[in-house]
Protein backbone atom coordinates (compact mmCIF):
# COMPACT_ATOMS: atom_id res chain seq x y z
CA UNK A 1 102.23 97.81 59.36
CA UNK A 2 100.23 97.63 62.35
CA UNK A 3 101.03 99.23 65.79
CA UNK A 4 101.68 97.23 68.86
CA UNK A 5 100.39 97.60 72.13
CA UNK A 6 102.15 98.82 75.01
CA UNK A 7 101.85 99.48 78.84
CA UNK A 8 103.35 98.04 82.28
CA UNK A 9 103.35 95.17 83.80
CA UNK A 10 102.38 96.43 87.46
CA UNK A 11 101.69 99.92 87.78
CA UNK A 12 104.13 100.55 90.73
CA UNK A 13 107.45 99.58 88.52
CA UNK A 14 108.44 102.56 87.27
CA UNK A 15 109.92 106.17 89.79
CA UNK A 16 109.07 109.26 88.50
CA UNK A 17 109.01 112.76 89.90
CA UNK A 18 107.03 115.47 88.23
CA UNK A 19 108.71 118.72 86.53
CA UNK A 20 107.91 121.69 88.82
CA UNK A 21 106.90 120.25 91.66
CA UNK A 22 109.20 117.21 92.76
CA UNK A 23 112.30 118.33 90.93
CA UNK A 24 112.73 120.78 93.16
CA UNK A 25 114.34 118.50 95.49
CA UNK A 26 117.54 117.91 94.62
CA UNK A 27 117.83 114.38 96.02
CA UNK A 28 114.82 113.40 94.04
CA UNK A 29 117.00 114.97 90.95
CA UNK A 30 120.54 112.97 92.54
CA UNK A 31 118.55 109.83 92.61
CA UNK A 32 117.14 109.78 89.00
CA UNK A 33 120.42 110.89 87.63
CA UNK A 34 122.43 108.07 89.27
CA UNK A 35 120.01 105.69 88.07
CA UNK A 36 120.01 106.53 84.14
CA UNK A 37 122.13 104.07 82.10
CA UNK A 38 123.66 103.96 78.49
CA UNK A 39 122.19 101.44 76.53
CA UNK A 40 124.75 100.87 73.60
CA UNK A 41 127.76 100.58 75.74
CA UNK A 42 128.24 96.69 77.05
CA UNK A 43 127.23 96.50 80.66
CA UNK A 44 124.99 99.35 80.53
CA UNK A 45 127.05 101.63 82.79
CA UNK A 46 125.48 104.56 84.58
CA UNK A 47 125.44 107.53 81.94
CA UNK A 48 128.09 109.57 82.34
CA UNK A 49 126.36 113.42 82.97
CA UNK A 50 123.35 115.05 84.34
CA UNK A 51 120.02 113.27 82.45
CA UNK A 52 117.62 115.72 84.34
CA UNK A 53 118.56 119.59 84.59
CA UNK A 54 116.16 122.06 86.64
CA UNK A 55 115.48 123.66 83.81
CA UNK A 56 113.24 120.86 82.41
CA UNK A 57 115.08 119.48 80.18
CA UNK A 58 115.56 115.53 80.02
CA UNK A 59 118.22 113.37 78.34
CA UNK A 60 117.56 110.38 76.87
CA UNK A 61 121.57 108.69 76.04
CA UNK A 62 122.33 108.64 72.55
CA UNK A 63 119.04 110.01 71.89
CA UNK A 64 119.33 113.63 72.62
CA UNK A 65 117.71 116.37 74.80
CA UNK A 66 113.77 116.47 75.56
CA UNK A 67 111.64 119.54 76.84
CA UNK A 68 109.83 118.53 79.86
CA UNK A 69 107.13 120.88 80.79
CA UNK A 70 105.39 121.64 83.95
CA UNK A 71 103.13 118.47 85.08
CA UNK A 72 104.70 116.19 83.17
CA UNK A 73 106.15 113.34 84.71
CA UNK A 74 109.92 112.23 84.29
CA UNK A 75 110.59 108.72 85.33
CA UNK A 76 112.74 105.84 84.36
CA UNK A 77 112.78 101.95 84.30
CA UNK A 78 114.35 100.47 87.73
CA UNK A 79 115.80 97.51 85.89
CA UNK A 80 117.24 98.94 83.23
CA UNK A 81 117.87 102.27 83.75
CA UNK A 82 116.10 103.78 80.94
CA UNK A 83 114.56 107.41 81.19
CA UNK A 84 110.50 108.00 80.62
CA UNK A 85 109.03 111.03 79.71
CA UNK A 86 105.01 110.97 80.34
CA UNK A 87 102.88 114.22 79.10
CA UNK A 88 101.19 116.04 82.16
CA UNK A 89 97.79 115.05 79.75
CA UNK A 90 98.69 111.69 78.65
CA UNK A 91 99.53 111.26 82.81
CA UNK A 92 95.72 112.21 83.48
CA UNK A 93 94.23 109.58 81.79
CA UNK A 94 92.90 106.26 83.02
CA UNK A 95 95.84 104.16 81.15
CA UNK A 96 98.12 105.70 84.40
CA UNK A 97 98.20 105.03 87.92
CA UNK A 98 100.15 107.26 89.88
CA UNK A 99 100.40 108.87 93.59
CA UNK A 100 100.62 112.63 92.96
């Protein structure tokens, strides 16, 4: 088995906020929650609860609950909804380009 490769096709598609700094602002919180969708119901309707508390945690539909900590960013996929968690470190590397 070999691993495959992965990254982003522009690296301006994705919205993110990051935990203890921008999710402070509850609009940036609204936004990202109304934009999460289930991806095993037909349609892909919005998901149906909060995906991002204040408390840092993130949740991924029919997944389950993720700890986001401080500096870590929290985005998700514009055209399909789906939520991305990104490690403060793995967010400080050169694979990522992002306006802090």
């Amino acid at each position: 088995m070999a691993l495959r490769t992965l990254g982003t096709a522009a690296n301006n598609t994705l919205s993110a906020f990051v935990v203890n700094t921008n999710d402070t602002i509850p609009a940036d919180v609204a936004t990202f929650n109304v934009a999460i969708k289930d991806d095993q119901i037909n349609g892909n309707p919005i998901f149906n609860g909060p995906a991002y508390v204040l408390s840092g945690l993130l949740y991924v539909p029919n997944r389950g609950w993720l700890k986001a900590l401080p500096g870590d960013y929290v985005a998700f996929d514009p055209a399909t909804g789906w939520p991305i968690l990104l490690s403060a470190r793995a967010a400080a590397g050169a694979s990522w380009v992002h306006v802090p």
